[in-house]
N, C-alpha and C. Protein backbone atom coordinates (compact mmCIF):
# COMPACT_ATOMS: atom_id res chain seq x y z
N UNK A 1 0.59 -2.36 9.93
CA UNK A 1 -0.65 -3.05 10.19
C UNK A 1 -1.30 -3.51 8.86
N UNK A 2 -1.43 -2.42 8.07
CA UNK A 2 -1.81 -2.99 6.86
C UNK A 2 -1.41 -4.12 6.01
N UNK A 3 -0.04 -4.09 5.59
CA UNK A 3 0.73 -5.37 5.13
C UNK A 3 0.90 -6.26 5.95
N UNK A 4 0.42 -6.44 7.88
CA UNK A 4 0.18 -7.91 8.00
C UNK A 4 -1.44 -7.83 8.19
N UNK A 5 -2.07 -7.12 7.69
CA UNK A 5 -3.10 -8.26 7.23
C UNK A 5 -3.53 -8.59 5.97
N UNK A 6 -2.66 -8.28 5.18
CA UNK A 6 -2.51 -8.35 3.55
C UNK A 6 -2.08 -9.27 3.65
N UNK A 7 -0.80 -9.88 4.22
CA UNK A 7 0.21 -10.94 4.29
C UNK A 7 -0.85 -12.06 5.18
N UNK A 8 -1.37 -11.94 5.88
CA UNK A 8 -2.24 -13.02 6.64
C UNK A 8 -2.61 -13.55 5.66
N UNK A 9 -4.00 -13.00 4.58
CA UNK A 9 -4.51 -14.02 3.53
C UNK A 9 -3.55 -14.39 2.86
N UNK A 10 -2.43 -13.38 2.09
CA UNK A 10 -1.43 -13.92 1.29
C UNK A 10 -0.84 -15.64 2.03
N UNK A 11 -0.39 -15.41 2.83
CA UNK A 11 0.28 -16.35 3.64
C UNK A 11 -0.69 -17.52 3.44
N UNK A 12 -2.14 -17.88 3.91
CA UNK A 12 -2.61 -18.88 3.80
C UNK A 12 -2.83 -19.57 2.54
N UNK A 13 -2.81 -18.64 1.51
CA UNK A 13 -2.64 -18.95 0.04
C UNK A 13 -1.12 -19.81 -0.29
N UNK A 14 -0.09 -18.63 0.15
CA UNK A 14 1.35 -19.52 -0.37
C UNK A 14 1.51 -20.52 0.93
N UNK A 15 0.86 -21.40 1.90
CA UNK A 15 0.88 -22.07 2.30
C UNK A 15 -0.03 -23.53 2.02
N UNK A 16 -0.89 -23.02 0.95
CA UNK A 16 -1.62 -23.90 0.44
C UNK A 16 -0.63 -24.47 -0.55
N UNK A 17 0.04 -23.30 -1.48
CA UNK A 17 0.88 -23.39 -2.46
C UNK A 17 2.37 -24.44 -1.85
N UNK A 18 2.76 -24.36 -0.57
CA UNK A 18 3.95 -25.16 -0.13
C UNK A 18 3.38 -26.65 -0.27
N UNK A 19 2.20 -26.80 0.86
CA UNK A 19 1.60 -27.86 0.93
C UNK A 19 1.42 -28.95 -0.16
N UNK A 20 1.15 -28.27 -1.00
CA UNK A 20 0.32 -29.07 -2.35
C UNK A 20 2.21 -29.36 -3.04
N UNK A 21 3.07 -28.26 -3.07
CA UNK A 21 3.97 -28.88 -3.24
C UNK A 21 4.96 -29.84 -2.99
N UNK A 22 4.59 -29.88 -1.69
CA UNK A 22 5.28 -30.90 -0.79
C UNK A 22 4.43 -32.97 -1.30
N UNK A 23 3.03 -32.44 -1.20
CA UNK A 23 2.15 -33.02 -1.50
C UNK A 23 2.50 -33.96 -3.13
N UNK A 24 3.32 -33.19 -4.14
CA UNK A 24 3.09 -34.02 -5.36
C UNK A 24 4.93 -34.23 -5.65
N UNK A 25 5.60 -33.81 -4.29
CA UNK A 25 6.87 -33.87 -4.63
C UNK A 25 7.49 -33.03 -5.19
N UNK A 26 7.49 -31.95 -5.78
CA UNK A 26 7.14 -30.87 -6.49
C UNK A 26 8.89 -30.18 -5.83
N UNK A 27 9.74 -29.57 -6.90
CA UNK A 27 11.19 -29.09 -6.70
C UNK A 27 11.14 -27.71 -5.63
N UNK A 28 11.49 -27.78 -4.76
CA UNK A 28 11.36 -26.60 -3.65
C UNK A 28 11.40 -25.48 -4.81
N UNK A 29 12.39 -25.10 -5.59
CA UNK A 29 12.69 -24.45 -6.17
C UNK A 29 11.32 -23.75 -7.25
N UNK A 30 10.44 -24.46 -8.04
CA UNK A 30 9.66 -24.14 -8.61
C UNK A 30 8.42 -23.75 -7.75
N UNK A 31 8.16 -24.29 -5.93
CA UNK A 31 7.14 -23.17 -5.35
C UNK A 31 7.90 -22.30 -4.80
N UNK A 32 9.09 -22.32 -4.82
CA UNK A 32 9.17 -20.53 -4.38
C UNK A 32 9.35 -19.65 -5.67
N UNK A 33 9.85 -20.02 -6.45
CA UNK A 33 9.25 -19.21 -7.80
C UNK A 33 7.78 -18.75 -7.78
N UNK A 34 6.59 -20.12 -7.50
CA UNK A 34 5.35 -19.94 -7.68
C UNK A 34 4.87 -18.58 -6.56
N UNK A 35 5.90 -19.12 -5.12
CA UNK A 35 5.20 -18.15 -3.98
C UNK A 35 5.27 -16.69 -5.06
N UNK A 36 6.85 -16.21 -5.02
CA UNK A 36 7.17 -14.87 -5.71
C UNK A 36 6.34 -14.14 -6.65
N UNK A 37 5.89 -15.15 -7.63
CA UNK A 37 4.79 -15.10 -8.67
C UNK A 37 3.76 -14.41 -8.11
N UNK A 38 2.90 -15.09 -6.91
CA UNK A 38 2.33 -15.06 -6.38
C UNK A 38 1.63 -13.82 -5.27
N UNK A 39 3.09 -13.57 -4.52
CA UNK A 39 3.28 -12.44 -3.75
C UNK A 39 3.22 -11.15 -4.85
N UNK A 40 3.93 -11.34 -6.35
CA UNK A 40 4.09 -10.02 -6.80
C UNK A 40 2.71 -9.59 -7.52
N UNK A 41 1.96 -10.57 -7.78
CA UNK A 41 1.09 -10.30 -8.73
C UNK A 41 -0.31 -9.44 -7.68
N UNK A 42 -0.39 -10.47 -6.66
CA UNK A 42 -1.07 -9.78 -5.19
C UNK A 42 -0.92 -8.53 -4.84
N UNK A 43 0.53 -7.44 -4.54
CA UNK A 43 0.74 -6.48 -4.00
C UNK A 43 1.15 -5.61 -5.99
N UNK A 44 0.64 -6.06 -6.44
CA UNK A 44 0.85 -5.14 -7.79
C UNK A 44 -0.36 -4.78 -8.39
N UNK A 45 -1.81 -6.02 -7.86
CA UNK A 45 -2.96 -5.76 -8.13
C UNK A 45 -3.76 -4.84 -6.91
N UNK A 46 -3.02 -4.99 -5.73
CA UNK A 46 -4.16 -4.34 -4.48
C UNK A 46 -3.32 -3.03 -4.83
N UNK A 47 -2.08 -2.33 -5.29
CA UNK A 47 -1.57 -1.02 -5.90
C UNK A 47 -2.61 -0.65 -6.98
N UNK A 48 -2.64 -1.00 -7.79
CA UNK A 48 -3.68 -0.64 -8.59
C UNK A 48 -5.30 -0.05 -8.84
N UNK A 49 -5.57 -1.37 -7.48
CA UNK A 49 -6.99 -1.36 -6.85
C UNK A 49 -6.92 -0.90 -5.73
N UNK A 50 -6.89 -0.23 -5.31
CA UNK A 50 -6.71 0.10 -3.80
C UNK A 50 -7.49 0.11 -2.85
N UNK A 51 -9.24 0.02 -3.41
CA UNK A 51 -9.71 -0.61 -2.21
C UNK A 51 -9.75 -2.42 -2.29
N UNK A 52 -9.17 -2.97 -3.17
CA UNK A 52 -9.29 -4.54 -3.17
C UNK A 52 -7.85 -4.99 -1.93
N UNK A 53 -7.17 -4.02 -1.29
CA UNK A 53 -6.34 -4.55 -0.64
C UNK A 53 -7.08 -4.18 1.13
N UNK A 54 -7.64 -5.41 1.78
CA UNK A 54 -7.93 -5.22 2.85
C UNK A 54 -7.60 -4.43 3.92
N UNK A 55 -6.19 -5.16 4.07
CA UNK A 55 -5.15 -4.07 5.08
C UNK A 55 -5.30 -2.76 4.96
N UNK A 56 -5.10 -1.77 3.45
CA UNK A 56 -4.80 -0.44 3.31
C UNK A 56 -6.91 0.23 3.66
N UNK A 57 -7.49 -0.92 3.19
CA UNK A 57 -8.90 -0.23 3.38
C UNK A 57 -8.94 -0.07 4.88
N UNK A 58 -8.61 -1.13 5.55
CA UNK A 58 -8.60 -1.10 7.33
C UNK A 58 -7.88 0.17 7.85
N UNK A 59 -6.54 -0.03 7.55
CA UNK A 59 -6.05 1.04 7.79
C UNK A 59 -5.60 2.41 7.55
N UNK A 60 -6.83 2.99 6.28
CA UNK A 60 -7.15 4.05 6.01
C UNK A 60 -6.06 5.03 5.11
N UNK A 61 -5.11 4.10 4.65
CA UNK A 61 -4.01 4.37 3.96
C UNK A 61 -4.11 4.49 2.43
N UNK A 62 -3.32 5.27 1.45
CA UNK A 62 -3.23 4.64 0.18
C UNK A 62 -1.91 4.77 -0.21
N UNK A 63 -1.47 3.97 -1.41
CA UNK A 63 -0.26 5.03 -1.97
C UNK A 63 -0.23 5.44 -3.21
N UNK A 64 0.66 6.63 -2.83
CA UNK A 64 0.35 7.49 -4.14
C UNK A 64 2.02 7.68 -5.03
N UNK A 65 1.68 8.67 -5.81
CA UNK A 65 3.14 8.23 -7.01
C UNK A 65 3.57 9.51 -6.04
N UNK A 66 4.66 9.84 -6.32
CA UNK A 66 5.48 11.04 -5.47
C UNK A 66 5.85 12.47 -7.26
N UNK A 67 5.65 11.81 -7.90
CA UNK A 67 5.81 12.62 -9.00
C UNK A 67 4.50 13.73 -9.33
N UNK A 68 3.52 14.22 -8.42
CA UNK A 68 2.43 14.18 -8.53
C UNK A 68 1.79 14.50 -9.57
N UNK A 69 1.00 12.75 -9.40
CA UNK A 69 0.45 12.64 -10.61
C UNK A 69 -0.55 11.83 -9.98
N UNK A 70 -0.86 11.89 -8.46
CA UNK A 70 -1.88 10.80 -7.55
C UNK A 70 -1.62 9.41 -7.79
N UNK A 71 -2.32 9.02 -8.45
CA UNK A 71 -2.42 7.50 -8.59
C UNK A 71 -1.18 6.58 -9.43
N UNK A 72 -0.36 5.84 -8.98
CA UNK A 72 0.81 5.35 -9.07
C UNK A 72 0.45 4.77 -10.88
N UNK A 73 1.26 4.33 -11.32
CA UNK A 73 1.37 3.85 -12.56
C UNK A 73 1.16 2.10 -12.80
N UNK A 74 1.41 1.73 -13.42
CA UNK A 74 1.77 0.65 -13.58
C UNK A 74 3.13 -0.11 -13.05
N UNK A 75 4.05 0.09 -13.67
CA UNK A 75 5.48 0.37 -13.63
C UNK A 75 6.17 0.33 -12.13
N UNK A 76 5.26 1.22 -11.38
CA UNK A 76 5.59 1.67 -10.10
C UNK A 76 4.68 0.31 -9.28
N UNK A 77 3.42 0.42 -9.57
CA UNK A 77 2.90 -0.61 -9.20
C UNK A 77 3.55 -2.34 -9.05
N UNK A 78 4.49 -2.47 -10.21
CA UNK A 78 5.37 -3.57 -10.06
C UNK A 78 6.68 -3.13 -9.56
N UNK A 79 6.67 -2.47 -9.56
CA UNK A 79 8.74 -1.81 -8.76
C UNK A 79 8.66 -1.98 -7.24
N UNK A 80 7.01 -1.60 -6.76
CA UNK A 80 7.65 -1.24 -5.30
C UNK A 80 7.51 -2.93 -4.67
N UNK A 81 6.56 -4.10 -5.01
CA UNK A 81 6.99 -5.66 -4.71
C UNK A 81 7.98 -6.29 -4.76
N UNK A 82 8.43 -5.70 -6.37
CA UNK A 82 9.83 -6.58 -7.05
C UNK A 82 10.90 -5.67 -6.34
N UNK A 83 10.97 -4.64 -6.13
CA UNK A 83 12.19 -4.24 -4.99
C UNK A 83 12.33 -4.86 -3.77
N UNK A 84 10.77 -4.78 -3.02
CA UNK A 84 11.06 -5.75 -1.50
C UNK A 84 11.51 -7.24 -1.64
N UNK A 85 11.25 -7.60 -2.71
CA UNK A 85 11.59 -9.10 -2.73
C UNK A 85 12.84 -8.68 -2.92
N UNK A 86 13.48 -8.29 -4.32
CA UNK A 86 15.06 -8.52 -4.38
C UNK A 86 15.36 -8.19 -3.03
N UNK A 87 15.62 -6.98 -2.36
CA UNK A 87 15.87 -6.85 -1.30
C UNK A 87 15.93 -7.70 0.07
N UNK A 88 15.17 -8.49 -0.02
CA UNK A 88 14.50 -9.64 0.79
C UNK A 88 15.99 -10.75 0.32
N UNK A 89 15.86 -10.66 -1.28
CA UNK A 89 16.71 -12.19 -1.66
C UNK A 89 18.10 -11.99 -1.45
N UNK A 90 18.51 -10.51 -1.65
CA UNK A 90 19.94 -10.27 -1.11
C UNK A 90 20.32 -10.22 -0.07
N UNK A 91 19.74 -10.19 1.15
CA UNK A 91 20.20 -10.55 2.71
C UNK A 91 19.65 -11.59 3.05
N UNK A 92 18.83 -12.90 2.30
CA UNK A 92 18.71 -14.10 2.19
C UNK A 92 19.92 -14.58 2.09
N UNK A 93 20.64 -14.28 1.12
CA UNK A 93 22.07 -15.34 0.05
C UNK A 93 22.96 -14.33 1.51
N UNK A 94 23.00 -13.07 1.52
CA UNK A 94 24.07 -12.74 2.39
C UNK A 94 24.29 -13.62 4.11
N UNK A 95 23.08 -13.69 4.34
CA UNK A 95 22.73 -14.38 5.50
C UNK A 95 23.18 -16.22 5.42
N UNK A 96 23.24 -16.57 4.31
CA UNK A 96 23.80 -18.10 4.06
C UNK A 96 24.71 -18.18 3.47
N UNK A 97 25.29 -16.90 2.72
CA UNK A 97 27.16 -17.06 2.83
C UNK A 97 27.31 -17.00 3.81
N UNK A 98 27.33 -15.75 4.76
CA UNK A 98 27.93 -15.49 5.95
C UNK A 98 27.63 -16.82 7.12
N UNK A 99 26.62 -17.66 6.69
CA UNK A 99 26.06 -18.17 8.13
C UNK A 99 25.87 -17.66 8.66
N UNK A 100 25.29 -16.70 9.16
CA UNK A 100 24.81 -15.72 10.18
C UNK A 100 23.45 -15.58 9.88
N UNK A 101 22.37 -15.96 10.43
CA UNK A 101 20.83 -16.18 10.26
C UNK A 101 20.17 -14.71 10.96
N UNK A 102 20.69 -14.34 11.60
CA UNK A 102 20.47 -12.78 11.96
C UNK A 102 20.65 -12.26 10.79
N UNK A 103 21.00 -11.78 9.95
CA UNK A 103 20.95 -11.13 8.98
C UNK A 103 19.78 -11.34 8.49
N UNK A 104 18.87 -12.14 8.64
CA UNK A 104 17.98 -12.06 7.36
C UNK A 104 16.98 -11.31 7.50
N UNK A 105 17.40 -10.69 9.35
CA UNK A 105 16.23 -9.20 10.01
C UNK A 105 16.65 -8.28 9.34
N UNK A 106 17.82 -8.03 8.81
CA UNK A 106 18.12 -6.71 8.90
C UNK A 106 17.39 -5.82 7.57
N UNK A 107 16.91 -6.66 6.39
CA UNK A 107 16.15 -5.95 5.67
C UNK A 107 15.20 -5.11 6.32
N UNK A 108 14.25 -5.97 7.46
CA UNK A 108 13.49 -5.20 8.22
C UNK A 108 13.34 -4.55 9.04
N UNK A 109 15.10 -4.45 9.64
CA UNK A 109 15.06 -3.48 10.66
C UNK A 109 15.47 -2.27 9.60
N UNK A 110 15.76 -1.95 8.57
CA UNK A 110 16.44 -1.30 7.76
C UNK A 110 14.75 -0.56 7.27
N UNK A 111 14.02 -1.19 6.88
CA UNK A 111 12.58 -0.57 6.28
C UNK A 111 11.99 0.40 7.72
N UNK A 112 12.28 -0.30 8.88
CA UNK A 112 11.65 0.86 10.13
C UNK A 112 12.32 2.07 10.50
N UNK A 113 13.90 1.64 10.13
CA UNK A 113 14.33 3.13 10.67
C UNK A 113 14.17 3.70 9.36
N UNK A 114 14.24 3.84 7.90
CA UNK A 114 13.67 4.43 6.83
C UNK A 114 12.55 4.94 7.48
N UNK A 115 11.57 4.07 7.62
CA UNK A 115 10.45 4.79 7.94
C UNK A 115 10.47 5.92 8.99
N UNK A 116 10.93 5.26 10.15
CA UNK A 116 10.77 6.56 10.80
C UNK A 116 11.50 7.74 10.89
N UNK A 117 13.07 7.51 9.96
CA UNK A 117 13.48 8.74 9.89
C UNK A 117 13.54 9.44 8.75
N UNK A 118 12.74 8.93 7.53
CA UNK A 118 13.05 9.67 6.48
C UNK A 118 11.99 10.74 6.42
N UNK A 119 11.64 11.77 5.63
CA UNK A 119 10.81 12.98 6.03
C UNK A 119 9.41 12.95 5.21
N UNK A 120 9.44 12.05 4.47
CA UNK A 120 7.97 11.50 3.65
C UNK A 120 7.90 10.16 4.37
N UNK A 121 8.47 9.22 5.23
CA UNK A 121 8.32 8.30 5.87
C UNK A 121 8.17 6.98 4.93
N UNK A 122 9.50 6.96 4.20
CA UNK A 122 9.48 5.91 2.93
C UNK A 122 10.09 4.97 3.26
N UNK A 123 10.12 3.84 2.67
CA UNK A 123 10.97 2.41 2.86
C UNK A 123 11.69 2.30 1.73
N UNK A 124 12.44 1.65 1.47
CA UNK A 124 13.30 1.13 0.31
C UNK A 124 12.41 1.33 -0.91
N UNK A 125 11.59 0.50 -0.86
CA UNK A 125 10.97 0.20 -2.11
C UNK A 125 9.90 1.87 -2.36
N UNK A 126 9.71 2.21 -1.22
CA UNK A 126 8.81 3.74 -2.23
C UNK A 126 9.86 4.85 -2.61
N UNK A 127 11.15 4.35 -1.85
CA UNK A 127 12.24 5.28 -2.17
C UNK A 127 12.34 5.24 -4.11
N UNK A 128 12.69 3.89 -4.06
CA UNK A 128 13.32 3.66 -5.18
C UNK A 128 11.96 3.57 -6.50
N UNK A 129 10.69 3.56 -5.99
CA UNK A 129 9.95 3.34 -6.97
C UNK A 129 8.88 4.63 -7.21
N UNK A 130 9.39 5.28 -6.34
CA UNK A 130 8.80 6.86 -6.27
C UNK A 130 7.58 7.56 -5.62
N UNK A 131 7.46 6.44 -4.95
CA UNK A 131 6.03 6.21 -4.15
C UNK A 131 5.92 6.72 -2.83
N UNK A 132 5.13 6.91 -2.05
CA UNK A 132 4.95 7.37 -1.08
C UNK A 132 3.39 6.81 -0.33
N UNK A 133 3.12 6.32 1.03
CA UNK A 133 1.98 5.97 1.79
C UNK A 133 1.50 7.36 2.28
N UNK A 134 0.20 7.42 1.98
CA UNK A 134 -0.76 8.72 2.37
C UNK A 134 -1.69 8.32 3.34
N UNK A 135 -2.86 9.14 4.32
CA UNK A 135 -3.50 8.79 4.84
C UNK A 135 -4.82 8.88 4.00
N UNK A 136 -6.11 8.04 3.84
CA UNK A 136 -6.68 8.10 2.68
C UNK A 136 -7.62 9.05 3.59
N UNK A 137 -8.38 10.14 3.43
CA UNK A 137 -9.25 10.83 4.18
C UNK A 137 -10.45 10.48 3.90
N UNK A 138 -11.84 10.48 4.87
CA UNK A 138 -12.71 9.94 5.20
C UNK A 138 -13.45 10.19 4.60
N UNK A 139 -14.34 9.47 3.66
CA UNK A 139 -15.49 10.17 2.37
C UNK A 139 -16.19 10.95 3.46
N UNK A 140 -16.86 12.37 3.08
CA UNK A 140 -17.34 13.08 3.43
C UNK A 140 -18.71 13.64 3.44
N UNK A 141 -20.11 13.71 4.27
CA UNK A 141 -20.98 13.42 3.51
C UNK A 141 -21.47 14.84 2.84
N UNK A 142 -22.37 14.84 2.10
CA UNK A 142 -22.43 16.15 1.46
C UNK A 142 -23.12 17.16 2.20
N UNK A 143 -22.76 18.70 2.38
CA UNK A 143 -23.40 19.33 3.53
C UNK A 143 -24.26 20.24 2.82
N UNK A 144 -24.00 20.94 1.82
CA UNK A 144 -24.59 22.02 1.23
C UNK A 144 -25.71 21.99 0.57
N UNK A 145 -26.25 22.74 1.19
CA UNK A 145 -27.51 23.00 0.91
C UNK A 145 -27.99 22.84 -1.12
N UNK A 146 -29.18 22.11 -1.20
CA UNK A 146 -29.04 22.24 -3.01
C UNK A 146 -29.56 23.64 -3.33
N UNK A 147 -30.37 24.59 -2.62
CA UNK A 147 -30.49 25.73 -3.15
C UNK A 147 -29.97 26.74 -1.85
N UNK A 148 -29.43 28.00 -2.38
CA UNK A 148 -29.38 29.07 -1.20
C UNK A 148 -30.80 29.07 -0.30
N UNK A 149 -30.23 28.97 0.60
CA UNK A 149 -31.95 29.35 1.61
C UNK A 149 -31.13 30.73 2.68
N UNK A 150 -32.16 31.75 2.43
CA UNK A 150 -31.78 32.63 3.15
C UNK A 150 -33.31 32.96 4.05
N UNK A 151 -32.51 33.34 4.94
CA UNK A 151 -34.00 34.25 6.01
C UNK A 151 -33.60 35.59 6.72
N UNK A 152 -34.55 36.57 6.63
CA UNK A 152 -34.67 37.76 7.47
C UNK A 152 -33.42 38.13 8.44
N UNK A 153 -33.48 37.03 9.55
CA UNK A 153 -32.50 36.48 10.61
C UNK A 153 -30.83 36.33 10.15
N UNK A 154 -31.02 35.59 8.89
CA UNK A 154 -29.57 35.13 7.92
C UNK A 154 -28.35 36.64 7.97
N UNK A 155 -27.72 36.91 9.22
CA UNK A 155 -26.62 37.91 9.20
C UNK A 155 -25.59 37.40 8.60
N UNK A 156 -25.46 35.97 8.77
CA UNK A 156 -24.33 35.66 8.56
C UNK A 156 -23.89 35.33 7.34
N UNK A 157 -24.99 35.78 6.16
CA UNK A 157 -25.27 35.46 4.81
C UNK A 157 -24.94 36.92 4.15
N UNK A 158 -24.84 38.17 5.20
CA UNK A 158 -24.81 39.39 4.33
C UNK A 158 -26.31 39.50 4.26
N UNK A 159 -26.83 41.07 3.77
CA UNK A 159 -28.37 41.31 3.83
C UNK A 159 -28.99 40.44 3.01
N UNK A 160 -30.21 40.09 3.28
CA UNK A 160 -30.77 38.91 2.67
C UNK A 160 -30.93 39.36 0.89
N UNK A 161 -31.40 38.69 -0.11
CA UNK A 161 -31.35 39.00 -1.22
C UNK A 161 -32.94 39.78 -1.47
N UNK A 162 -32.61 41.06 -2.68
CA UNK A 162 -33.98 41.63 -2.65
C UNK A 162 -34.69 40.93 -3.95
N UNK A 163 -35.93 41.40 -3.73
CA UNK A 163 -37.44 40.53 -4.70
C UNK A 163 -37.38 41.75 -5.36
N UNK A 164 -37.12 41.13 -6.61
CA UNK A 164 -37.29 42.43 -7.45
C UNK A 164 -38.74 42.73 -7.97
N UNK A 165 -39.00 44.08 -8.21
CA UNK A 165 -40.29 44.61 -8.43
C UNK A 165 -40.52 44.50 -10.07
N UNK A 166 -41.75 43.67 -10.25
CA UNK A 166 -41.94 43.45 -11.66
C UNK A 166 -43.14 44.29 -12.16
């Protein structure tokens, strides 16, 4: 859920980006470079920022480094995009040697059963980049009292505290 509604804005962006290329004549080749550019710099900055990525704020998610150390790196932050893409580009080319246009699911049927059968519930890319999706837990509001308040009644405090004799 999260990454399609990450991919929704993304999408209307690299569709602006096709358009305008189509628009000045522009080498297919240099906007899908631009999309890639585009896509990696997006899912390498909402890693970083993690509430600037809509989807993961909606859906109450974050990810974290698996080395624990919480908050992912840099490094990792660009590994786990630039893996889904290569991944993406190698059953692209496999799918147009072979001619076989079905293939070009199978990256993604390949990321669901990862997901659902691996035991941290990882995909390719948090496999390989060390990452892992958490559930982000709900800020909490503050309950405790700013000073002890005890009363007479207070059993559940242990005997109340004594006034010392001055």
């Amino acid at each position: 859920m999260a990454f399609a509604l990450d991919s929704t804005a993304l999408f209307i962006v690299l569709a602006v980006f096709v358009a305008t290329g189509e628009h000045f004549h522009l080498d297919p080749m240099y906007v899908a470079i631009a999309i890639l550019v585009v896509f990696m710099a997006y899912h390498s900055t909402v890693l970083l920022l993690p509430n600037f990525s809509f989807g993961r704020t909606v859906a109450g998610i974050s990810v974290v480094s698996v080395r624990g150390i919480g908050d992912i790196t840099h490094m990792q932050a660009f590994l786990r995009p630039f893996i889904r893409i290569v991944f993406f580009v190698i059953f692209l080319f496999i799918s147009v040697g072979f001619k076989q246009n079905w293939l070009i699911a199978l990256p993604f049927v390949i990321e669901v059963a990862l997901i659902a059968h691996t035991s941290w519930r990882q995909s390719v890319a948090d496999l390989l980049a060390g990452t892992v999706v958490v559930i982000t837990p709900q800020p909490q509001p503050h309950r405790a009292p700013a000073v002890p308040m005890y009363s007479a009644t207070d059993a559940e405090f242990g005997p109340p505290p004594r006034q010392r004799d001055h």
